[in-house]
C-alpha atoms as a PDB file:
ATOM      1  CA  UNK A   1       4.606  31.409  14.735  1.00  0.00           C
ATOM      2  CA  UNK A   2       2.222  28.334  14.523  1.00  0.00           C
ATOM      3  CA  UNK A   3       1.665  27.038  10.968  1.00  0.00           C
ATOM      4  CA  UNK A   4      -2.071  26.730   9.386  1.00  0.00           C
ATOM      5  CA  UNK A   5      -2.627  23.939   6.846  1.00  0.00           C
ATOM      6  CA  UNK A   6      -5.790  23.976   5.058  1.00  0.00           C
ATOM      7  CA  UNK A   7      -7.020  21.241   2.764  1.00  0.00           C
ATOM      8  CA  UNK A   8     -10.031  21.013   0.803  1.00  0.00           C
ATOM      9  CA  UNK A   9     -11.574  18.622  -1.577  1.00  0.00           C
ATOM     10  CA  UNK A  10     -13.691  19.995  -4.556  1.00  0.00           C
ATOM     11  CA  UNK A  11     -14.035  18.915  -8.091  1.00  0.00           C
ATOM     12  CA  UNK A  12     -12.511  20.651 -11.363  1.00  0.00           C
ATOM     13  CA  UNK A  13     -15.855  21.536 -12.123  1.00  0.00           C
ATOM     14  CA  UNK A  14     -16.475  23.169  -8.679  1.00  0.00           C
ATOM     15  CA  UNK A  15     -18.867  20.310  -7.430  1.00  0.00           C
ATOM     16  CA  UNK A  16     -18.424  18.960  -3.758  1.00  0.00           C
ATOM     17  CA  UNK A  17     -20.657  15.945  -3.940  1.00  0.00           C
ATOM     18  CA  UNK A  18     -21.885  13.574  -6.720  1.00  0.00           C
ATOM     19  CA  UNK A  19     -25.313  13.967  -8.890  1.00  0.00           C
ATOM     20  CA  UNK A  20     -26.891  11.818  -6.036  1.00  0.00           C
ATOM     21  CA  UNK A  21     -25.753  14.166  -2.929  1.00  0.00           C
ATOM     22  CA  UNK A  22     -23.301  11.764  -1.984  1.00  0.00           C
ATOM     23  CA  UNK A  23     -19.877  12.873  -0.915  1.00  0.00           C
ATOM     24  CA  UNK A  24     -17.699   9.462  -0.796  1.00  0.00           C
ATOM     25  CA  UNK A  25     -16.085   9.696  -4.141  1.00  0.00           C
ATOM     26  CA  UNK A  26     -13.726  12.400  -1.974  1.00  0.00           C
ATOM     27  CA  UNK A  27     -12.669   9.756   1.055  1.00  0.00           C
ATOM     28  CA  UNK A  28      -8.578   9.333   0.543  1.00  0.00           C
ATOM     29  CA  UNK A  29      -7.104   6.209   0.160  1.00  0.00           C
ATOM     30  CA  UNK A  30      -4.592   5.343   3.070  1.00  0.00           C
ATOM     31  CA  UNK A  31      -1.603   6.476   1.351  1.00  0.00           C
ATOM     32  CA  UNK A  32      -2.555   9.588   0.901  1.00  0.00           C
ATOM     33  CA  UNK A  33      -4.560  10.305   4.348  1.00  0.00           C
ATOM     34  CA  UNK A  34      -0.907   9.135   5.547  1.00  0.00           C
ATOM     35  CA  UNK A  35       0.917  11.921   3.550  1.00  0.00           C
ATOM     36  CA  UNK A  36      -1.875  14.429   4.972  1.00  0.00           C
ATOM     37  CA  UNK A  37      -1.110  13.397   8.553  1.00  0.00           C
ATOM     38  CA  UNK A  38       2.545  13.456   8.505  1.00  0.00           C
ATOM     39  CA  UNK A  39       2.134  17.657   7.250  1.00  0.00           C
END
């Protein structure tokens, strides 16, 4: 059976971009896009 991983990126307060529609605070840093990859 193939294996689904799903990752999203939303803040505690349920907000996905910043007050000025921007959405870069979420980019990972290279250690952890590496950790997502290897999943």
């Amino acid at each position: 059976m193939a294996r689904l991983l799903y990752q999203g990126i939303i803040s505690l307060d349920g907000y996905l971009n910043d007050a000025g529609g921007r959405f870069d605070w979420a980019a990972p840093d290279d250690e952890v896009f590496a950790f997502t990859i290897e999943q």
